[in-house]
N, C-alpha and C. Protein backbone atom coordinates (compact mmCIF):
# COMPACT_ATOMS: atom_id res chain seq x y z
N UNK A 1 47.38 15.39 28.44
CA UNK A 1 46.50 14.38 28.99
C UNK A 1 45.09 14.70 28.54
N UNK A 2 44.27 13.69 27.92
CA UNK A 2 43.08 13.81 27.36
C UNK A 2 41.95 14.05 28.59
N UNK A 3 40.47 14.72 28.38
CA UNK A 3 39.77 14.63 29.74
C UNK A 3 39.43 13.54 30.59
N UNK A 4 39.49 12.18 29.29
CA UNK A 4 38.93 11.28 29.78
C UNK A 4 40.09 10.55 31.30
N UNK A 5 41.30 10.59 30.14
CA UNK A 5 42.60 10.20 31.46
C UNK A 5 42.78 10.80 32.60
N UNK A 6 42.41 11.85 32.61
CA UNK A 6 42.09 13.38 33.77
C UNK A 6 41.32 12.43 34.56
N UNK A 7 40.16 12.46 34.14
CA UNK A 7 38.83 11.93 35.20
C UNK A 7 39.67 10.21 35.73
N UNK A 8 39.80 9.46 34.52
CA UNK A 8 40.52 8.09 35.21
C UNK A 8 41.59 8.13 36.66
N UNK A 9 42.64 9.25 36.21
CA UNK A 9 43.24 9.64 37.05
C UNK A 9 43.13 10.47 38.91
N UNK A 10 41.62 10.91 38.72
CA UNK A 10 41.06 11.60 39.66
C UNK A 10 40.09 10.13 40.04
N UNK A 11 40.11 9.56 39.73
CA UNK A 11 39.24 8.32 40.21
C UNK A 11 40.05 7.12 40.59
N UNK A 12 40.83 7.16 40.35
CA UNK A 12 41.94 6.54 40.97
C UNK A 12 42.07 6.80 42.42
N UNK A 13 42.23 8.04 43.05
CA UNK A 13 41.71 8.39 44.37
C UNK A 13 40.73 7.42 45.31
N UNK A 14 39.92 6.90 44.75
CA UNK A 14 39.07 5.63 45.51
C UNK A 14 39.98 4.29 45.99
N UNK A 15 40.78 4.11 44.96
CA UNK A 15 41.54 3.24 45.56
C UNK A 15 42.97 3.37 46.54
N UNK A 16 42.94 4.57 46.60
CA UNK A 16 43.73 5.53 47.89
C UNK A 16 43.25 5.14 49.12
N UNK A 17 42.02 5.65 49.05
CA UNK A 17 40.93 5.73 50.16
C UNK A 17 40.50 4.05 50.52
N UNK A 18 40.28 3.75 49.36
CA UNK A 18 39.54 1.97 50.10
C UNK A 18 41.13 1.54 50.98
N UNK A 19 42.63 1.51 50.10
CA UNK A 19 43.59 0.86 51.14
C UNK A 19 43.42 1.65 52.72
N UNK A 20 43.23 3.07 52.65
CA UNK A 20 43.35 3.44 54.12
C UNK A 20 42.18 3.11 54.58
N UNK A 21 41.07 2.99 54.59
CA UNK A 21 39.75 2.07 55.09
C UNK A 21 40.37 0.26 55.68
N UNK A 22 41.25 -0.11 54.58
CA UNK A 22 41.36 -1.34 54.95
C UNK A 22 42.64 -1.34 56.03
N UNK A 23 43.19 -0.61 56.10
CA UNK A 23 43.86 -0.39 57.01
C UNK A 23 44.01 -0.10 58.02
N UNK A 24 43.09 0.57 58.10
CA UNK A 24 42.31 1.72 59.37
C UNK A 24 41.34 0.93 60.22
N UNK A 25 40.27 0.46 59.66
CA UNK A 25 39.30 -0.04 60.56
C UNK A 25 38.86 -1.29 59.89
N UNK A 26 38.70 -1.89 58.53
CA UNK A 26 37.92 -2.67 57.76
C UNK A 26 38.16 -4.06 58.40
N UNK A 27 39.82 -4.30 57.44
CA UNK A 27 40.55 -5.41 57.77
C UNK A 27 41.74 -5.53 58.17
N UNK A 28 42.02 -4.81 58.42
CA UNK A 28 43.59 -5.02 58.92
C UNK A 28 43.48 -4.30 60.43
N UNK A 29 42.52 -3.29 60.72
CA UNK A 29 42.69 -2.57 62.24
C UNK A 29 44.08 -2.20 62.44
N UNK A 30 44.55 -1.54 61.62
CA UNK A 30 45.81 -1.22 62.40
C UNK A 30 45.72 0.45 63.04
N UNK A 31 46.17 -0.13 64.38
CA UNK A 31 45.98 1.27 65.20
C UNK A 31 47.34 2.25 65.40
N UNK A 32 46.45 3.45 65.96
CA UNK A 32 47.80 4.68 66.02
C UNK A 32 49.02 4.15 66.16
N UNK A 33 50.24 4.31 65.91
CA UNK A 33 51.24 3.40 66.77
C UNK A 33 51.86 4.27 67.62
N UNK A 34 52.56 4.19 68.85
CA UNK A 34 53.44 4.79 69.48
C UNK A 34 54.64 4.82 69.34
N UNK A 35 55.34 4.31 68.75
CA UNK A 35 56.87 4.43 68.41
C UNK A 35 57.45 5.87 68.57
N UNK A 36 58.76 6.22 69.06
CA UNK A 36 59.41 7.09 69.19
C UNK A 36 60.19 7.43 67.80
N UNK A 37 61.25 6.21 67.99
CA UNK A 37 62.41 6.26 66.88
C UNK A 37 61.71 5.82 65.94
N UNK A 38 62.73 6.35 64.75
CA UNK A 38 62.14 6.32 63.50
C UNK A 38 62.24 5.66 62.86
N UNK A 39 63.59 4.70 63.17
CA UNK A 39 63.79 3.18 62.06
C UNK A 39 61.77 2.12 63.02
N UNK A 40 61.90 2.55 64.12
CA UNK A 40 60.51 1.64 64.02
C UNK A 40 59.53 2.41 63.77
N UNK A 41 59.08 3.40 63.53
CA UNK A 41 58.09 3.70 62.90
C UNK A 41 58.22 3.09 61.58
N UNK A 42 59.20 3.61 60.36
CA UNK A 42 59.16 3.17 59.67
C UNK A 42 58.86 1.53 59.04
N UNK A 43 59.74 0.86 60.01
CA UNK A 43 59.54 -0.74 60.13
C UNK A 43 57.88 -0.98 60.31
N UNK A 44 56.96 -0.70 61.53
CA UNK A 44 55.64 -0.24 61.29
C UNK A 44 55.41 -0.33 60.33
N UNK A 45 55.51 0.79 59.79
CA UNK A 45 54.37 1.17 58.30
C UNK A 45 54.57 0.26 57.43
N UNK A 46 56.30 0.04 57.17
CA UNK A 46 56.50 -1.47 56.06
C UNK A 46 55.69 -2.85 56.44
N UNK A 47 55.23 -3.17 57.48
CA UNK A 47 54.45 -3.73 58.15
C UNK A 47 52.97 -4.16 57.80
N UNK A 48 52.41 -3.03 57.81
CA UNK A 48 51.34 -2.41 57.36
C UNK A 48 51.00 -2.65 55.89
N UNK A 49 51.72 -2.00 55.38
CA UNK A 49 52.12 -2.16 53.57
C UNK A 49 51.95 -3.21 53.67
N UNK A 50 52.75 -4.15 54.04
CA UNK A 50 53.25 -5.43 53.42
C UNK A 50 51.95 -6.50 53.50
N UNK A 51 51.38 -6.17 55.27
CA UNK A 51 49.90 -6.68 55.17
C UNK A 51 48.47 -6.32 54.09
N UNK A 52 48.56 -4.83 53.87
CA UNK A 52 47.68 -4.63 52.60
C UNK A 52 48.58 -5.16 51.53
N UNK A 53 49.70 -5.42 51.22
CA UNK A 53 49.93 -5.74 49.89
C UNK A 53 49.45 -7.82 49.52
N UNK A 54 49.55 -7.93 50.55
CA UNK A 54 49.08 -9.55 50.79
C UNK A 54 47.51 -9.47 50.66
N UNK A 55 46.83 -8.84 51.41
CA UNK A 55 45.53 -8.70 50.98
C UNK A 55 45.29 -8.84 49.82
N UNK A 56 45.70 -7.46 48.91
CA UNK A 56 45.35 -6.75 47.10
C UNK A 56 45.90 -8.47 46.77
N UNK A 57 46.72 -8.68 47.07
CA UNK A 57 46.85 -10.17 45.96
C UNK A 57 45.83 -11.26 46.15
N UNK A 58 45.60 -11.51 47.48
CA UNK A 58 44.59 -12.44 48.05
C UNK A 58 43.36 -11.80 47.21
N UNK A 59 42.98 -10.55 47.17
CA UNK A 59 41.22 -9.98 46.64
C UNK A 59 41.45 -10.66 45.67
N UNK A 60 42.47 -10.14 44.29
CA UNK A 60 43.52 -10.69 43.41
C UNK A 60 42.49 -12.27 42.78
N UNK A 61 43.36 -12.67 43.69
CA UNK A 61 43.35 -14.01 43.00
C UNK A 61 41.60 -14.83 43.61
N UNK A 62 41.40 -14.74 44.80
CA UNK A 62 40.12 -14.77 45.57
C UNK A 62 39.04 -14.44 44.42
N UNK A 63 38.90 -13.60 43.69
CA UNK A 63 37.98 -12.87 43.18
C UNK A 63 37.11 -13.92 42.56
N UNK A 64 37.44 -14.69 41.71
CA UNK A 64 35.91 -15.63 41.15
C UNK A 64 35.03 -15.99 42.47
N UNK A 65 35.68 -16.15 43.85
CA UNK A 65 34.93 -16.48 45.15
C UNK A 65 34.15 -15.16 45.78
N UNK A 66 34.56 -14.06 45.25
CA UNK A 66 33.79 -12.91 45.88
C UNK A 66 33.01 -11.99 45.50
N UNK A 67 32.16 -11.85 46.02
CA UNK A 67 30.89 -10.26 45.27
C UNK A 67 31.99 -9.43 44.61
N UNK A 68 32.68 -9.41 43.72
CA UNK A 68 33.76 -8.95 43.11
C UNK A 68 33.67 -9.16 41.69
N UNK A 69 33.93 -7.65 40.90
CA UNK A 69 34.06 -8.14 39.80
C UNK A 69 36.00 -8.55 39.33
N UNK A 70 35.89 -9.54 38.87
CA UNK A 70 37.22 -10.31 38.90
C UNK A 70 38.07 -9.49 37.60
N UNK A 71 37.58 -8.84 36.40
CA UNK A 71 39.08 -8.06 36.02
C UNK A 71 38.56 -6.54 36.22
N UNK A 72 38.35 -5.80 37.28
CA UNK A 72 37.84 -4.30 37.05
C UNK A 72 38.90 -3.49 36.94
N UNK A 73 39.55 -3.47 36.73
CA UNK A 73 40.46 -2.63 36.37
C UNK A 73 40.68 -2.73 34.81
N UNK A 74 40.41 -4.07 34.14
CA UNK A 74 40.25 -3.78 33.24
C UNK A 74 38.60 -3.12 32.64
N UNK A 75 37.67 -3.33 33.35
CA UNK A 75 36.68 -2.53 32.92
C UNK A 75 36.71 -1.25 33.44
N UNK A 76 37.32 -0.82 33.99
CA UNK A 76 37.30 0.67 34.28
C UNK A 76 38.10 1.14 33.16
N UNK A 77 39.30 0.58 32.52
CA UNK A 77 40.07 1.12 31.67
C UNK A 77 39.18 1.10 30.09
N UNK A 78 38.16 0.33 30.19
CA UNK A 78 37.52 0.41 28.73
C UNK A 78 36.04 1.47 28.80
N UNK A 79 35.56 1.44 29.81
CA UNK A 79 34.25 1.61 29.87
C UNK A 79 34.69 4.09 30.02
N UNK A 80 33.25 4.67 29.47
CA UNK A 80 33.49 6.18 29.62
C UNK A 80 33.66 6.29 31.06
N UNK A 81 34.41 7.24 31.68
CA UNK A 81 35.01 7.64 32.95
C UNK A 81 34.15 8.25 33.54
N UNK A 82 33.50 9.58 32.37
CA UNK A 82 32.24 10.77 33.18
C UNK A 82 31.03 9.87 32.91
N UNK A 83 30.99 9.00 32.08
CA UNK A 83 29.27 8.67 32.08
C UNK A 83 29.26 7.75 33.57
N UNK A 84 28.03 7.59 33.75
CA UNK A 84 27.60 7.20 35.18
C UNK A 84 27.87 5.40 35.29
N UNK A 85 28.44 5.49 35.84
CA UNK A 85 29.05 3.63 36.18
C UNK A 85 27.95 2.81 35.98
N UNK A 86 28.10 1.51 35.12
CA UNK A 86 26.76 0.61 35.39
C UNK A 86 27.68 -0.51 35.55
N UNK A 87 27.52 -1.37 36.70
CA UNK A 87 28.15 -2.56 36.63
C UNK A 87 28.01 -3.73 35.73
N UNK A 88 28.78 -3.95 34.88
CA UNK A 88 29.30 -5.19 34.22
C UNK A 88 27.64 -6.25 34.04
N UNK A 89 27.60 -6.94 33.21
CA UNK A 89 26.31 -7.60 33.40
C UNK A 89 26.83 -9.04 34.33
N UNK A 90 28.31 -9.15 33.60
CA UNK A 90 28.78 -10.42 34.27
C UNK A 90 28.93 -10.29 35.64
N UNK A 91 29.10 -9.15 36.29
CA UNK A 91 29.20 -9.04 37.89
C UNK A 91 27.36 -9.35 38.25
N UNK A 92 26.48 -8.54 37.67
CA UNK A 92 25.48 -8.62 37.82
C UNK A 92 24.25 -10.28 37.92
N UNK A 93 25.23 -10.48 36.92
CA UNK A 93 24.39 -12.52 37.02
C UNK A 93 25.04 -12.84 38.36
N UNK A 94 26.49 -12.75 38.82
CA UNK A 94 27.08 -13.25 39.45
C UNK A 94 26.27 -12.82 41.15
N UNK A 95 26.62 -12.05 41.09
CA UNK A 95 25.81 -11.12 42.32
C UNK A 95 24.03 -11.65 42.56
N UNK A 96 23.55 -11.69 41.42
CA UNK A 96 22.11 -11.84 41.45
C UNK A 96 21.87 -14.21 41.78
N UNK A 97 22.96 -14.55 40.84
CA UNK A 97 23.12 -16.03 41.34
C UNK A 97 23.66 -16.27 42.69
N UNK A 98 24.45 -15.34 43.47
CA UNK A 98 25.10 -15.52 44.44
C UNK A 98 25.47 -16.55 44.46
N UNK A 99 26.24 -16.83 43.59
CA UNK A 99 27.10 -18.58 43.25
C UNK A 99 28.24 -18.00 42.28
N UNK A 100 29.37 -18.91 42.26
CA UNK A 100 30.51 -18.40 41.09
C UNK A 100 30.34 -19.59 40.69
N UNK A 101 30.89 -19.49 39.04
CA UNK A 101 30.90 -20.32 37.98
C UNK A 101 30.72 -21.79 38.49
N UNK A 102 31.64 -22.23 39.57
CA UNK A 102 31.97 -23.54 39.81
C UNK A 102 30.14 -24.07 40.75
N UNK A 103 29.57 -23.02 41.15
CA UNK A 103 28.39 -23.57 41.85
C UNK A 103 28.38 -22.77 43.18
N UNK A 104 29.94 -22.64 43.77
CA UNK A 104 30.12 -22.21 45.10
C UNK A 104 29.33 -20.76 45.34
N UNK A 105 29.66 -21.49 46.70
CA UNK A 105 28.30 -19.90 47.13
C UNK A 105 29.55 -18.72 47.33
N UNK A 106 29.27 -17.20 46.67
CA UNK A 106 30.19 -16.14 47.34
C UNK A 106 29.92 -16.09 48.51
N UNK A 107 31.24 -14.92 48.45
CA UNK A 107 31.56 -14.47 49.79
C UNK A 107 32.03 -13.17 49.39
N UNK A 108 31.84 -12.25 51.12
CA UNK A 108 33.17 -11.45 51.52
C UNK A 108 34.12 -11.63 51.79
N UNK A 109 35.02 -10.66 51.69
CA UNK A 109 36.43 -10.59 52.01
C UNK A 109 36.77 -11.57 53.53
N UNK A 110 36.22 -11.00 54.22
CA UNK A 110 36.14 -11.82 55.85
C UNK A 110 35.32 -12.62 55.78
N UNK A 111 34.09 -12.99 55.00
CA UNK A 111 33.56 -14.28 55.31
C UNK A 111 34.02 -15.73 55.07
N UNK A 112 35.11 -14.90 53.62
CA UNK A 112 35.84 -16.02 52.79
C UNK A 112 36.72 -16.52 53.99
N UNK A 113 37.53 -15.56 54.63
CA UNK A 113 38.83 -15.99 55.49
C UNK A 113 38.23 -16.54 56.40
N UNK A 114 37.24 -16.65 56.83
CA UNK A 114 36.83 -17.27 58.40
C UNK A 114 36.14 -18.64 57.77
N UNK A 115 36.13 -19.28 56.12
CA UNK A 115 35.04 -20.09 56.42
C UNK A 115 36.81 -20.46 55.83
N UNK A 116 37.77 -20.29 54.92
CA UNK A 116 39.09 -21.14 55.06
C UNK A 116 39.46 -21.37 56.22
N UNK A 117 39.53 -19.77 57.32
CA UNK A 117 40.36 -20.50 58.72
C UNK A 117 39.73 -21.86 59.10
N UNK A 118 39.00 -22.50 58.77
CA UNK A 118 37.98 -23.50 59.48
C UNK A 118 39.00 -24.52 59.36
N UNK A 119 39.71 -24.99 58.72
CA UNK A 119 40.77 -26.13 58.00
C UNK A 119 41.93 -25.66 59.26
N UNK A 120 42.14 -27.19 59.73
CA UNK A 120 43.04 -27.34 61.24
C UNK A 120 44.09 -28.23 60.77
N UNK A 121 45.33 -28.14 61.67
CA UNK A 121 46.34 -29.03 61.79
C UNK A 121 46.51 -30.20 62.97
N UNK A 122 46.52 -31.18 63.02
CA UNK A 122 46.23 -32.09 64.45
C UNK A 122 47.70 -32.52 64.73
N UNK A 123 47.89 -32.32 66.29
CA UNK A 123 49.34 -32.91 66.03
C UNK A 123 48.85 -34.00 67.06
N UNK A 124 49.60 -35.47 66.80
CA UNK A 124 48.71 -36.48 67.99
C UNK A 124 50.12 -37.36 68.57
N UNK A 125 49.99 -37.87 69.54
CA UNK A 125 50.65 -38.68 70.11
C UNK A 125 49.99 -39.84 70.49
N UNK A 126 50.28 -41.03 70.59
CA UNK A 126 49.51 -41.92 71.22
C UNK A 126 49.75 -42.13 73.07
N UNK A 127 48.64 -41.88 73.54
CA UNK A 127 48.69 -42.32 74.84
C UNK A 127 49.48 -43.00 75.42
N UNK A 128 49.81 -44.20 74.92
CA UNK A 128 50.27 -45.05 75.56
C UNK A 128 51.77 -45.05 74.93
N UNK A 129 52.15 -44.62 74.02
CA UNK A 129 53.69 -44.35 73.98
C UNK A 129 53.99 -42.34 73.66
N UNK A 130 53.91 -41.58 74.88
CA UNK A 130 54.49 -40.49 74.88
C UNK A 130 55.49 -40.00 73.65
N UNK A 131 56.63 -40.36 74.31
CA UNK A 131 57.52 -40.41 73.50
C UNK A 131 57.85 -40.95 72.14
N UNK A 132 56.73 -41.56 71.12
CA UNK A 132 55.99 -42.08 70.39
C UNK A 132 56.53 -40.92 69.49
N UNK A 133 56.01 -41.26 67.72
CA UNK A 133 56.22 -40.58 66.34
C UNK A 133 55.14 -39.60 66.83
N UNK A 134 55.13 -38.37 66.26
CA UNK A 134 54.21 -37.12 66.27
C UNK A 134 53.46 -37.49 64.60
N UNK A 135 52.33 -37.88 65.13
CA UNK A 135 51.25 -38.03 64.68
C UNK A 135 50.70 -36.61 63.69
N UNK A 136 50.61 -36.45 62.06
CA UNK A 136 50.37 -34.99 61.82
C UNK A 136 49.11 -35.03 60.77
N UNK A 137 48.30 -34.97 60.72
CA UNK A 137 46.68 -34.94 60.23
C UNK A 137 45.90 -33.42 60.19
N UNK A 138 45.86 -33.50 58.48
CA UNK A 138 45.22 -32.05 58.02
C UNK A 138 43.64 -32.53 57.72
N UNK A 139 43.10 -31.61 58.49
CA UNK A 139 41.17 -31.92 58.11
C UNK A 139 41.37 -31.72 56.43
N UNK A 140 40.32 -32.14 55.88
CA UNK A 140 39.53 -31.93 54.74
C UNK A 140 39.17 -31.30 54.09
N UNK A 141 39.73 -30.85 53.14
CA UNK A 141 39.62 -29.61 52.66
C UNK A 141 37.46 -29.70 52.16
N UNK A 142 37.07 -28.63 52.38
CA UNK A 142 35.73 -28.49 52.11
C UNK A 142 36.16 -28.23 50.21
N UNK A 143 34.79 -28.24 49.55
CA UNK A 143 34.84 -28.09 48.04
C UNK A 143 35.27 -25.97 48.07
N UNK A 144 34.92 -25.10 48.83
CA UNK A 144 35.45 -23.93 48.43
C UNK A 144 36.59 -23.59 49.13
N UNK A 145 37.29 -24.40 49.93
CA UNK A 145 38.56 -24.53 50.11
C UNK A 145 39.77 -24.87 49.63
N UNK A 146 38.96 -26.09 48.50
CA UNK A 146 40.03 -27.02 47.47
C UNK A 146 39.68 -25.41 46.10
N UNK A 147 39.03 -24.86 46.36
CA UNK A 147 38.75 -23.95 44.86
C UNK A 147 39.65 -22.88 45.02
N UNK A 148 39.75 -22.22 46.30
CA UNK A 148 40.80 -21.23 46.74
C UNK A 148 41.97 -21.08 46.98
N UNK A 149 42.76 -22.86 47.13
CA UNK A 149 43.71 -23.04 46.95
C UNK A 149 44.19 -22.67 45.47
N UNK A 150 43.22 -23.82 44.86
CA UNK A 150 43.63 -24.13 43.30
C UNK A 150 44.08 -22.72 42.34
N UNK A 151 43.07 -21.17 42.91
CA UNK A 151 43.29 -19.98 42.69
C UNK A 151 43.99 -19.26 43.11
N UNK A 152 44.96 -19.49 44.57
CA UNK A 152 45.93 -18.73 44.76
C UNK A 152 47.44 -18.96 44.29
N UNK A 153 47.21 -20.86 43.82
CA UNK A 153 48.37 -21.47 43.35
C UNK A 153 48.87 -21.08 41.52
N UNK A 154 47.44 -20.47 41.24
CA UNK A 154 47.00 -20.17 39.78
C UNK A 154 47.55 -18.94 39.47
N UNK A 155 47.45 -17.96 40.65
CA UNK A 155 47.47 -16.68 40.23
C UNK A 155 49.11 -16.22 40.16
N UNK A 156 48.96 -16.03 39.39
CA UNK A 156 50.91 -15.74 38.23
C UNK A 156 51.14 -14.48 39.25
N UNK A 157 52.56 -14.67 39.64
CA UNK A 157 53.69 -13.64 40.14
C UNK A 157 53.75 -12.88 39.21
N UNK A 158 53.89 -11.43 40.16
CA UNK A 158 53.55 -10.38 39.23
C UNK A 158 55.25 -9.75 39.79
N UNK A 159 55.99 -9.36 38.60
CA UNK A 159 57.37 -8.59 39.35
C UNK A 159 57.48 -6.74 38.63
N UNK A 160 57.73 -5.84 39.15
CA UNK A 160 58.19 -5.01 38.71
C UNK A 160 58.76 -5.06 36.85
N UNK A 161 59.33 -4.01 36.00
CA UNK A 161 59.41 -4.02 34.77
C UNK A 161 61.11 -4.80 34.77
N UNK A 162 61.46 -4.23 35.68
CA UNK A 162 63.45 -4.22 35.82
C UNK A 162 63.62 -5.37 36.49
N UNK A 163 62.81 -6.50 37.10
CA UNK A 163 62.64 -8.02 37.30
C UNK A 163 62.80 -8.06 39.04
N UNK A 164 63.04 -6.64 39.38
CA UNK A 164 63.45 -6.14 40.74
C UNK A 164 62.46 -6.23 41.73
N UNK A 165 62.12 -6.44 42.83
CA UNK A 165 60.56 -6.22 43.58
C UNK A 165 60.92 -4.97 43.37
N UNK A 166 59.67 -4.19 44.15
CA UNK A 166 59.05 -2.66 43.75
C UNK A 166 59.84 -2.10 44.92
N UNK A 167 60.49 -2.80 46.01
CA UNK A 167 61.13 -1.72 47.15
C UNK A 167 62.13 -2.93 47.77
N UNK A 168 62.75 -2.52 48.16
CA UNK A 168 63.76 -3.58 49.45
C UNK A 168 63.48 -2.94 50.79
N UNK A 169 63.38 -4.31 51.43
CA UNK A 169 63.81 -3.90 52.65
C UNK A 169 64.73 -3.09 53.26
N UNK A 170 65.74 -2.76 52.66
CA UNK A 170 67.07 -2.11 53.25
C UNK A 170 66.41 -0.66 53.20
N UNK A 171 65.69 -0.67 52.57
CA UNK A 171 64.78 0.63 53.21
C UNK A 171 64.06 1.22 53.37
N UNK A 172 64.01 0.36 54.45
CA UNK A 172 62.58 0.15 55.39
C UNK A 172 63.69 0.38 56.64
């Protein structure tokens, strides 16, 4: 292993640490658990996983919407490992416009989700006939709502090499 893959590899460790941050207290809050037996602990933690693994895809595909640089992993894989990090110039316009390409204003991780949660489902009946058709009316999608769709519907399924997901349930 060359020094440079050494250091890539020891820096890799950050993204250890950011999932247990997001897990821990950031975004997900998941607390101590009490479980005894061990098929639910385990069930738990698959739990857990499965919620950070929904996240990493959401950052994923989210990313033109967020203070995010959108391929860093591929700039970490090109850029020197020991020389001192300078962010991307393209993160840098982006960050400094606080707008993505389309005009929209960024966001955080949670600011993004709380300004989508905003979009409701109405279920209605008419007054005067109860027993009446169920009435079903979706608000409006806002313009960075219709953009975040359009990007999560965009973002290509990713499968393991062997076409397999990466774990089964059966054990869990």
């Amino acid at each position: 292993m060359s020094a440079e893959d050494a250091v890539r590899g020891y820096k890799q460790l950050t993204r250890v640490e950011q999932a247990f941050r997001c897990l821990k207290s950031v975004d997900l809050k998941v607390r101590p658990i009490r479980h005894r037996a061990e098929r639910r602990v385990r069930a738990h933690l698959f739990v857990c996983m499965l919620a950070y693994y929904v996240e990493w895809h959401l950052r994923s595909a989210l990313a033109p919407l967020l203070f995010q640089h959108e391929d860093l992993e591929g700039w970490q894989a090109e850029r020197d490992p020991v020389a001192a990090a300078e962010p991307p110039q393209d993160l840098q316009r982006k960050k400094n416009r606080r707008r993505s390409e389309d005009g929209l204003p960024l966001h955080s991780f949670s600011s993004l989700l709380q300004e989508l949660a905003t979009r409701s489902r109405h279920q209605c009946r008419m007054r005067s006939d109860p027993q009446g058709p169920l009435l079903i009316r979706l608000t409006d999608p806002t313009p960075l709502q219709k953009r975040a769709m359009e990007l999560w519907r965009a973002f290509p399924e990713q499968h393991s090499e062997s076409g397999q997901d990466a774990f089964a349930i059966k054990d869990f």
